[in-house]
PDB file of N, CA and C in Angstrom:
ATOM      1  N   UNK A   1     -29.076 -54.276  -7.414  1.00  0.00           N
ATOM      2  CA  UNK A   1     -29.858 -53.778  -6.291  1.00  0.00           C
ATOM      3  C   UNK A   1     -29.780 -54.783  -5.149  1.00  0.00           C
ATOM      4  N   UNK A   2     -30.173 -54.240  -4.228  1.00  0.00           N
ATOM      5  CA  UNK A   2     -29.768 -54.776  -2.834  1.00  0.00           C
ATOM      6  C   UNK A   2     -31.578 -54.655  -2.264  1.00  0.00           C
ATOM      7  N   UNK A   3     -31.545 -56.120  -1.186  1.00  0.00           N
ATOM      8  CA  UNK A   3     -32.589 -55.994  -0.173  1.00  0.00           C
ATOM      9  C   UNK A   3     -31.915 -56.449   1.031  1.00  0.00           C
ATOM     10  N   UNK A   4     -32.327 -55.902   1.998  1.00  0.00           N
ATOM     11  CA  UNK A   4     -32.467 -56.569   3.576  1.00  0.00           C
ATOM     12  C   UNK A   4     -33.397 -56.491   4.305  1.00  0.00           C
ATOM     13  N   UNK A   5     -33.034 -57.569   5.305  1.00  0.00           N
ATOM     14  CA  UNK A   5     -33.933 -57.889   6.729  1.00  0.00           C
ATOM     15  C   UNK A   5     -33.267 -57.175   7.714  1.00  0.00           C
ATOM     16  N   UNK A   6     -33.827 -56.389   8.298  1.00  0.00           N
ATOM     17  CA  UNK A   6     -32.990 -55.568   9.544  1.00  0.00           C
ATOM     18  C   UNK A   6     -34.111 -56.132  10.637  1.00  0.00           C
ATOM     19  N   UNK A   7     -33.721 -56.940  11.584  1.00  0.00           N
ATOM     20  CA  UNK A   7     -34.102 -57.473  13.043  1.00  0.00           C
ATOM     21  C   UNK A   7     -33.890 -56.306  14.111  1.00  0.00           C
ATOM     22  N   UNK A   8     -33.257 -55.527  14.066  1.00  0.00           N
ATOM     23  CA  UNK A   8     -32.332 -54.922  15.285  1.00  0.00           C
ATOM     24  C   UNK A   8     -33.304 -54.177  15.731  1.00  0.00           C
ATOM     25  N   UNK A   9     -34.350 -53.837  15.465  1.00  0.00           N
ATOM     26  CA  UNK A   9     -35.140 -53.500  16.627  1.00  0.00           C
ATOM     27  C   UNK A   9     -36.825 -54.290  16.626  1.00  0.00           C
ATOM     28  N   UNK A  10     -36.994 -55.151  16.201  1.00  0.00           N
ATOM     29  CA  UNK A  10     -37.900 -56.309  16.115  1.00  0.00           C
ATOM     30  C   UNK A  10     -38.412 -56.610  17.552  1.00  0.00           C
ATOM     31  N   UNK A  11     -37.750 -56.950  18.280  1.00  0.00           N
ATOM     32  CA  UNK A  11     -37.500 -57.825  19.633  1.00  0.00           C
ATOM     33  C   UNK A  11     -36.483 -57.569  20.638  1.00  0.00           C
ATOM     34  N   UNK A  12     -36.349 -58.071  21.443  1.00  0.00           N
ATOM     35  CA  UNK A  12     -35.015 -57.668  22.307  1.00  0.00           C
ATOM     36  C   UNK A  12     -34.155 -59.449  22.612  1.00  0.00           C
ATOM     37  N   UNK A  13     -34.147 -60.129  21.677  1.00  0.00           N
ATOM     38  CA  UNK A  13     -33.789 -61.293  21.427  1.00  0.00           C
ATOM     39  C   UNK A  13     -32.996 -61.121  20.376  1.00  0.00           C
ATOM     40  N   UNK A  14     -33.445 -61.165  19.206  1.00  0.00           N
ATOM     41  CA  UNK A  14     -33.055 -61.293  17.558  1.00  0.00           C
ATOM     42  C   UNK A  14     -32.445 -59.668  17.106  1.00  0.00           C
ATOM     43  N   UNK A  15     -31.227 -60.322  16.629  1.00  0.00           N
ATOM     44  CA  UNK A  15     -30.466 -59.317  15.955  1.00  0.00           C
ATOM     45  C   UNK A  15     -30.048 -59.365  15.089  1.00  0.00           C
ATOM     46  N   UNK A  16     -29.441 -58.285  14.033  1.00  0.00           N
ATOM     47  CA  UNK A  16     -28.973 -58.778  12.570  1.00  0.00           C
ATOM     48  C   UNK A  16     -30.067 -58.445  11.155  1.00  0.00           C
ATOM     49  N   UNK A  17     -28.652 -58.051  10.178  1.00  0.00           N
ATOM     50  CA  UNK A  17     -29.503 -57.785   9.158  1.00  0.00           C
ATOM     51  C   UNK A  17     -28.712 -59.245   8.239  1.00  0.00           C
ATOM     52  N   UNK A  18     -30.061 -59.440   6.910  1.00  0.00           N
ATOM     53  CA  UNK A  18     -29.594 -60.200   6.012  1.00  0.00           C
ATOM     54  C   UNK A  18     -29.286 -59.126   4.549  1.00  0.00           C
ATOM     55  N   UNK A  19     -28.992 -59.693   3.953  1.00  0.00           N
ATOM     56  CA  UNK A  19     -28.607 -59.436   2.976  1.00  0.00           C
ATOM     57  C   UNK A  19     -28.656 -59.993   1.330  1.00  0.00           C
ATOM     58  N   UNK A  20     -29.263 -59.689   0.576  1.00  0.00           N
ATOM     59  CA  UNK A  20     -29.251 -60.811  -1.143  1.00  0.00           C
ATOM     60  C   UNK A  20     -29.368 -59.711  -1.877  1.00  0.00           C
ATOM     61  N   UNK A  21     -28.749 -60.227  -3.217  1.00  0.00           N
ATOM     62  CA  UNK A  21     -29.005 -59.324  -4.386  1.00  0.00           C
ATOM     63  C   UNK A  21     -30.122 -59.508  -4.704  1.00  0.00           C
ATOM     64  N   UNK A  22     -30.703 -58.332  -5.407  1.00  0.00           N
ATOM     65  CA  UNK A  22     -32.008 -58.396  -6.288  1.00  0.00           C
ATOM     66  C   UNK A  22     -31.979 -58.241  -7.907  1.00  0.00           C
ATOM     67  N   UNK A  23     -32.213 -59.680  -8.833  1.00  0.00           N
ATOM     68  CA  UNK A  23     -31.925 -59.655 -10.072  1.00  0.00           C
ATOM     69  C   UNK A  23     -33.769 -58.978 -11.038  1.00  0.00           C
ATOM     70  N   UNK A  24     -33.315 -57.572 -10.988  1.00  0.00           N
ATOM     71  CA  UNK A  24     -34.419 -56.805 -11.703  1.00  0.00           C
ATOM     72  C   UNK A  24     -34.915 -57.615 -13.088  1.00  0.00           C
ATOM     73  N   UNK A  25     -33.580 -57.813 -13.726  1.00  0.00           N
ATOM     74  CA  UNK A  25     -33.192 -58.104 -15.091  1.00  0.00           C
ATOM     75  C   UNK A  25     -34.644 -57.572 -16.059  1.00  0.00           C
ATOM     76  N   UNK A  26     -34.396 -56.132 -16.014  1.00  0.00           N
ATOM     77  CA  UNK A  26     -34.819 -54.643 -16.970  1.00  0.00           C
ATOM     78  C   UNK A  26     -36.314 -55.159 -16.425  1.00  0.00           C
ATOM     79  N   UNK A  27     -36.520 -55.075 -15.243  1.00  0.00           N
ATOM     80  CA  UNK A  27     -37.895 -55.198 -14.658  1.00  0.00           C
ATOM     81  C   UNK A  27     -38.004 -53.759 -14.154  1.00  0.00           C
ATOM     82  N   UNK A  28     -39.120 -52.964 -14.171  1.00  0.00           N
ATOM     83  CA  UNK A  28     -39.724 -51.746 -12.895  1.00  0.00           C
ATOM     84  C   UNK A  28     -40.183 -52.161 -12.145  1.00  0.00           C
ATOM     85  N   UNK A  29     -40.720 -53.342 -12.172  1.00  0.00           N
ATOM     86  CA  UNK A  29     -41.753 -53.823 -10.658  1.00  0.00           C
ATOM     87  C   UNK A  29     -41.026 -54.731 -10.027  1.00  0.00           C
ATOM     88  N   UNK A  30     -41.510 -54.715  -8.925  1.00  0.00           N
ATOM     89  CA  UNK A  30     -40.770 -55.957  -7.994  1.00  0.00           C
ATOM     90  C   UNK A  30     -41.778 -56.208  -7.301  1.00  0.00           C
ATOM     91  N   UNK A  31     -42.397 -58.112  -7.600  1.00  0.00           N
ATOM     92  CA  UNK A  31     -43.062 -58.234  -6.572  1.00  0.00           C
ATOM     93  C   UNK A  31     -42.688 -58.592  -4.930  1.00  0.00           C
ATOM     94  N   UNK A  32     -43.102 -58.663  -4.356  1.00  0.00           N
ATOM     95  CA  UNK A  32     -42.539 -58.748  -2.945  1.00  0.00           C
ATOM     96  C   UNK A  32     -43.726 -59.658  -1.910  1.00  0.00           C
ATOM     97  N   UNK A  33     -43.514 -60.941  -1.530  1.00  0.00           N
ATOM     98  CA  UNK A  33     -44.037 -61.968  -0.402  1.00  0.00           C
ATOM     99  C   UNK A  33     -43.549 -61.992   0.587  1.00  0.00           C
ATOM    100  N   UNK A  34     -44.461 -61.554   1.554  1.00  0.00           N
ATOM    101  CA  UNK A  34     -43.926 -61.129   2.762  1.00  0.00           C
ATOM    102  C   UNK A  34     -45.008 -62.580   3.740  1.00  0.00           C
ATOM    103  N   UNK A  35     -44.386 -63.143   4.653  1.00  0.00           N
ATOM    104  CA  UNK A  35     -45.099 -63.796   5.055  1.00  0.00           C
ATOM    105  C   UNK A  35     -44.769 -63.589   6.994  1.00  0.00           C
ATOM    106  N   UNK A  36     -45.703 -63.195   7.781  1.00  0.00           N
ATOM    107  CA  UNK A  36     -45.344 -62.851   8.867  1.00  0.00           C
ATOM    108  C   UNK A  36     -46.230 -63.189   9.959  1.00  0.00           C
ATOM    109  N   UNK A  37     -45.414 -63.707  11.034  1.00  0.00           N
ATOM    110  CA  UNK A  37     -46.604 -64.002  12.760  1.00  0.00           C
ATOM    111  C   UNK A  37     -45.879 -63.711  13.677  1.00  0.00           C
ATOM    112  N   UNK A  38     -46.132 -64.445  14.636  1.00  0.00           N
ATOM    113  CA  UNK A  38     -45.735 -63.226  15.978  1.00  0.00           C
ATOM    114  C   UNK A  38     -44.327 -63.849  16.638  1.00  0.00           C
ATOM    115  N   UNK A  39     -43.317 -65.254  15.773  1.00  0.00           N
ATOM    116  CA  UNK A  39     -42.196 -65.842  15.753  1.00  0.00           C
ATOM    117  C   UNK A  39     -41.586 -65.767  14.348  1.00  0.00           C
ATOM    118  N   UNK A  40     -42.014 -65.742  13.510  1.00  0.00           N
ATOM    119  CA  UNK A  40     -40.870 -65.459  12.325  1.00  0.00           C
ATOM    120  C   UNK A  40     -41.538 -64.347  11.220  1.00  0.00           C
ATOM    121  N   UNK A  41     -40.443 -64.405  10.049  1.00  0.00           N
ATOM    122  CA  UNK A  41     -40.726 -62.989   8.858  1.00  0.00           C
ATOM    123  C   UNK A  41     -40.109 -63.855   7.518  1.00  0.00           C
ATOM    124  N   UNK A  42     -40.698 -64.232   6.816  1.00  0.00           N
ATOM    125  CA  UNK A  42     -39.908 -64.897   5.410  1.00  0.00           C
ATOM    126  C   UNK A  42     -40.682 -63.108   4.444  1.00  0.00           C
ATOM    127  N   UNK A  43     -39.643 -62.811   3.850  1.00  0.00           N
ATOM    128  CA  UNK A  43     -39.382 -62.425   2.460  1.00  0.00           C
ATOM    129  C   UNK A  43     -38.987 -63.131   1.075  1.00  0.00           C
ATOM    130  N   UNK A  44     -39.496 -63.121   0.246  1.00  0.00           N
ATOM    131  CA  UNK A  44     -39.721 -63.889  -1.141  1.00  0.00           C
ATOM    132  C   UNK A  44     -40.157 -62.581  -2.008  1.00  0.00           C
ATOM    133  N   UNK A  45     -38.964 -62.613  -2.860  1.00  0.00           N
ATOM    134  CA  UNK A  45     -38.933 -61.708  -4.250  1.00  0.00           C
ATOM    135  C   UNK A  45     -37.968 -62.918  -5.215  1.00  0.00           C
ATOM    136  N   UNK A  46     -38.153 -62.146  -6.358  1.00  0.00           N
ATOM    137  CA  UNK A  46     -37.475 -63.000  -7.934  1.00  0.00           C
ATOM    138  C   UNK A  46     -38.321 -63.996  -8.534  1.00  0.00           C
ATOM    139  N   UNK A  47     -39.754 -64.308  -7.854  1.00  0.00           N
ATOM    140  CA  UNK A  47     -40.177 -65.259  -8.245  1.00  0.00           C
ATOM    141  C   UNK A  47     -40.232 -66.225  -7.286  1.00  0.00           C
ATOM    142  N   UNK A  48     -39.818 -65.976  -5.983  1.00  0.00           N
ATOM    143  CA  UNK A  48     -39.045 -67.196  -5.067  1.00  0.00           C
ATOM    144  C   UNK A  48     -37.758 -67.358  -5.414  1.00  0.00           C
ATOM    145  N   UNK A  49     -36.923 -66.857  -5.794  1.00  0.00           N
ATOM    146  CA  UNK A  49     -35.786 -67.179  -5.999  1.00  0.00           C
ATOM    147  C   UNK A  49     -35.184 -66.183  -5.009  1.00  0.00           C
ATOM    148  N   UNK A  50     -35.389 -65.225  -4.747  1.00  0.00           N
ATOM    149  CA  UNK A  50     -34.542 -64.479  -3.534  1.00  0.00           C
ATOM    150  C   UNK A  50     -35.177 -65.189  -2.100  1.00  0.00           C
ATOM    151  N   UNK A  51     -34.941 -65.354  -1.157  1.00  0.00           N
ATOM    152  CA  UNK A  51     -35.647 -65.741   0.778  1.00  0.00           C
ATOM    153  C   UNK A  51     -34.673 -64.872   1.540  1.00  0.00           C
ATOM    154  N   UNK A  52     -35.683 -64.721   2.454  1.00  0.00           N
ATOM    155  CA  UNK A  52     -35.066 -64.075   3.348  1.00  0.00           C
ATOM    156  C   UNK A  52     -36.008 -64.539   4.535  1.00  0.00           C
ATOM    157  N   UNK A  53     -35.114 -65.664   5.852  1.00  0.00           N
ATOM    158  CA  UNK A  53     -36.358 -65.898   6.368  1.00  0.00           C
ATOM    159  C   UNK A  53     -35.721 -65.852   7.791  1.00  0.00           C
ATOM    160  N   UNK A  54     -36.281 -65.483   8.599  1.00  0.00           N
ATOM    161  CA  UNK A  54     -35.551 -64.876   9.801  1.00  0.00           C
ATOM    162  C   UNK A  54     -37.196 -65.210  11.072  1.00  0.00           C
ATOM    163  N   UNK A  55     -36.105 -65.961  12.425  1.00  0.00           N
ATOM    164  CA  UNK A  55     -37.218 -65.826  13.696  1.00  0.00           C
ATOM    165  C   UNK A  55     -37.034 -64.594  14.235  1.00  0.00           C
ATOM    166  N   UNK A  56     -38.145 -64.161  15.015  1.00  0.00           N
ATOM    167  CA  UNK A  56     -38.501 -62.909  16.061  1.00  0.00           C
ATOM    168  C   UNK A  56     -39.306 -63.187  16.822  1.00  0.00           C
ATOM    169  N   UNK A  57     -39.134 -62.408  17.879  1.00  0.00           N
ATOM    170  CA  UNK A  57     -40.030 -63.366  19.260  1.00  0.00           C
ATOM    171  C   UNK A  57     -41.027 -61.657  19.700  1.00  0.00           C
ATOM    172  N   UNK A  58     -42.016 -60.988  18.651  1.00  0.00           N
ATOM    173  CA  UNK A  58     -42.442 -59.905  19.334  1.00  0.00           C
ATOM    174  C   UNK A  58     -43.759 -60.109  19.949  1.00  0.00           C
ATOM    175  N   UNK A  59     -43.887 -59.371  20.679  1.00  0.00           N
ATOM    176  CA  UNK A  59     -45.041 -59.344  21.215  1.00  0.00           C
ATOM    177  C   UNK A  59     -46.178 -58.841  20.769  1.00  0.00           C
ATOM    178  N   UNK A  60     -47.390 -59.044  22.104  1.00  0.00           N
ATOM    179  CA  UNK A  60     -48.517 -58.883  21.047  1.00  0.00           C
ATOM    180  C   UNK A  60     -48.526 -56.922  20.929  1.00  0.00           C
ATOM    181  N   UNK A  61     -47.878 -56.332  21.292  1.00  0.00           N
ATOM    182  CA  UNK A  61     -48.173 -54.654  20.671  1.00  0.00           C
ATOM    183  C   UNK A  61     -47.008 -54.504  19.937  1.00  0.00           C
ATOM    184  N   UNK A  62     -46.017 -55.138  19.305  1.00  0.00           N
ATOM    185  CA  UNK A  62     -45.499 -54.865  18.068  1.00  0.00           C
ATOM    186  C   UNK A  62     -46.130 -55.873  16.615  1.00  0.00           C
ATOM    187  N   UNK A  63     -46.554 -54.736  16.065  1.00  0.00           N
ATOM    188  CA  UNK A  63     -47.555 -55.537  14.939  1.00  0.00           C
ATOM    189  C   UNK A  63     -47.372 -54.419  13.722  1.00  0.00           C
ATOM    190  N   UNK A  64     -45.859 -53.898  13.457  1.00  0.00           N
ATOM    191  CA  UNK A  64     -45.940 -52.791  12.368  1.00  0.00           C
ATOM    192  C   UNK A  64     -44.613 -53.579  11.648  1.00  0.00           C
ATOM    193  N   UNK A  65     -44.588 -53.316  10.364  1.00  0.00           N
ATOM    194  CA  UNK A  65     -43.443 -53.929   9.313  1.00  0.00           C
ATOM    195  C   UNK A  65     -43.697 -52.558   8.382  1.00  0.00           C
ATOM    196  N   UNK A  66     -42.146 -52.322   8.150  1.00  0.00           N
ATOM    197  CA  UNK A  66     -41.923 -51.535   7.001  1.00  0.00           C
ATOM    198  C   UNK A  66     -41.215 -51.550   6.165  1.00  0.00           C
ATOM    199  N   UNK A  67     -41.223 -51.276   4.722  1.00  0.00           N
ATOM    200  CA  UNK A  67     -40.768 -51.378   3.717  1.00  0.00           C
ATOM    201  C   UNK A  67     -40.608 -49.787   3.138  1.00  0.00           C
ATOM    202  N   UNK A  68     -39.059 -50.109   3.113  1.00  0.00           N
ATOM    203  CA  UNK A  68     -38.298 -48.464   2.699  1.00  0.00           C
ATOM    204  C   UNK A  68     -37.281 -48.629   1.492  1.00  0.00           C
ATOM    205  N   UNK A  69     -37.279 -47.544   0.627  1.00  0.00           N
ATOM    206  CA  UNK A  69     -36.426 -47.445  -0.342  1.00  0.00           C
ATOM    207  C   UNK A  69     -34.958 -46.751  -0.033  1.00  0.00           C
ATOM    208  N   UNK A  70     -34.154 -46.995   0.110  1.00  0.00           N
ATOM    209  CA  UNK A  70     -32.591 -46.196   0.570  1.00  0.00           C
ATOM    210  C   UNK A  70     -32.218 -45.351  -0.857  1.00  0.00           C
ATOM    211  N   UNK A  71     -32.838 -45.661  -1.789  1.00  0.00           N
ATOM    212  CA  UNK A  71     -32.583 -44.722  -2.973  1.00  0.00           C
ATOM    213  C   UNK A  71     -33.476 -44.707  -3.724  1.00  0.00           C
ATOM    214  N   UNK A  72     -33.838 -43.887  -4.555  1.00  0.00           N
ATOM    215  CA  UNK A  72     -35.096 -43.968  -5.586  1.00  0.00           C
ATOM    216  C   UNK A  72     -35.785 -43.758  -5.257  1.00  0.00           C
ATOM    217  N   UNK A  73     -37.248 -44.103  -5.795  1.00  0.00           N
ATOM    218  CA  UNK A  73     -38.472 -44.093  -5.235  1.00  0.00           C
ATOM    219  C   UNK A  73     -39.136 -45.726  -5.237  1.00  0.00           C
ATOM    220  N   UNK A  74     -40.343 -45.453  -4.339  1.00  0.00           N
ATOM    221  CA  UNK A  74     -40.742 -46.570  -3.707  1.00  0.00           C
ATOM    222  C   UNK A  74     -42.068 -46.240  -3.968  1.00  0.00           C
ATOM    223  N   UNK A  75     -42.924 -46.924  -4.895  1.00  0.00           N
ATOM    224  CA  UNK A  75     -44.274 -46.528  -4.900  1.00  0.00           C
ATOM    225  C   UNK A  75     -44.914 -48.447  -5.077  1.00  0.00           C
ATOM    226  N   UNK A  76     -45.771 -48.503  -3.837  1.00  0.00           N
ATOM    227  CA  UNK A  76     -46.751 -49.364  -4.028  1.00  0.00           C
ATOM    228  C   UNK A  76     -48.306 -49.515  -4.589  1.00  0.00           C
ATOM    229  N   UNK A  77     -48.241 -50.602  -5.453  1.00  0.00           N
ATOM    230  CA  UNK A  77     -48.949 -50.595  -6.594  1.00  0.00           C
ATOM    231  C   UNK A  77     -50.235 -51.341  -6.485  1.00  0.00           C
ATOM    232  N   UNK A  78     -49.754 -52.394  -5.262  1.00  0.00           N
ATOM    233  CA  UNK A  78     -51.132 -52.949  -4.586  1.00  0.00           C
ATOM    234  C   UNK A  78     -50.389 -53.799  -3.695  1.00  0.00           C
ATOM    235  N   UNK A  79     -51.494 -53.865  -2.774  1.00  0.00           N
ATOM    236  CA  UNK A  79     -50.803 -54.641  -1.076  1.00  0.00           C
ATOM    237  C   UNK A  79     -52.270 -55.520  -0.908  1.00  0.00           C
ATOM    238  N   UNK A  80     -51.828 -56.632  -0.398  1.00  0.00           N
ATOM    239  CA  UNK A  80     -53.021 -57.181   0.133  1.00  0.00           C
ATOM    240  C   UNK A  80     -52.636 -58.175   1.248  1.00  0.00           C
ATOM    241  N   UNK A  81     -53.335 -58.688   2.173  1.00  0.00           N
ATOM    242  CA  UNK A  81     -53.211 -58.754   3.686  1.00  0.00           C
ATOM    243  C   UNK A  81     -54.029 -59.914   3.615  1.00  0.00           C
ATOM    244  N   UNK A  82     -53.502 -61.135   4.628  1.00  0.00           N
ATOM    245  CA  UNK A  82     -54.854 -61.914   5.185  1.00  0.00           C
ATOM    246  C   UNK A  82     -54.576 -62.093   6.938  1.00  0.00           C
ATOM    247  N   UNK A  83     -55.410 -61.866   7.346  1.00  0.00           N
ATOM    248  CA  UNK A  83     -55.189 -62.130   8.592  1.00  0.00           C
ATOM    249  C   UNK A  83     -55.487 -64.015   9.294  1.00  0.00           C
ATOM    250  N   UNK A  84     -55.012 -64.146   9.958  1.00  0.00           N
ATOM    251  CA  UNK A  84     -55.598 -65.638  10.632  1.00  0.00           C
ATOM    252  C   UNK A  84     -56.322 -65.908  11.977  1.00  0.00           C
ATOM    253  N   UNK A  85     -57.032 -66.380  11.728  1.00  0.00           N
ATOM    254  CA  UNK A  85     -57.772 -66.638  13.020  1.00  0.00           C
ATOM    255  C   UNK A  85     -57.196 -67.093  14.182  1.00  0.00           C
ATOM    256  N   UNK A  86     -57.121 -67.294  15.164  1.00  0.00           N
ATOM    257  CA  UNK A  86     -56.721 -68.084  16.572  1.00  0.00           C
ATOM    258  C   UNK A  86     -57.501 -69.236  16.218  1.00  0.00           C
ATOM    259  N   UNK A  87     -57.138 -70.350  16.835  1.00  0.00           N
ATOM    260  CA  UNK A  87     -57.547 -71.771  17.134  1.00  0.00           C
ATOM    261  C   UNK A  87     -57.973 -71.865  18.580  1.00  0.00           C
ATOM    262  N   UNK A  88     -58.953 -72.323  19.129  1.00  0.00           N
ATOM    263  CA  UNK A  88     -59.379 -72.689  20.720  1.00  0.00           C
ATOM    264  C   UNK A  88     -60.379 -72.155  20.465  1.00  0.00           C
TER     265      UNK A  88
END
């Protein structure tokens, strides 16, 4: 199995997709660490053993990320979010 980072419509700076294998090894779940602000996007699956860590320069009204299956199904099992405060 395959994951990517697709940038290409992120920003009007940053372009490009990444690319890594994903080692299931006879797993159904995949966890997935997504870590994101308003200059970069790291992805972390395998345990940390897959990264995927990429800058983006969006602004403050792009604030949506999605996660899509190109085959199969895609069912999320639990999501959880922290937001951060501003400093000043």
């Amino acid at each position: 199995s395959m994951m990517w980072v697709d940038r290409n419509n992120a920003d009007g700076w940053c372009h490009g997709i990444s690319r890594s294998a994903i080692r299931f090894q006879d797993k159904t779940k995949l966890q997935v660490h997504l870590f994101v602000d308003q200059s970069s996007l790291e992805v972390f699956t395998d345990s940390y053993q897959t990264a995927h860590s990429c800058n983006l320069f969006a602004g403050n009204e792009q604030d949506a990320n999605y996660i899509v299956a190109s085959s199969g199904r895609l069912r999320i099992q639990s999501l959880t979010t922290w937001g951060l405060r501003e400093s000043g």
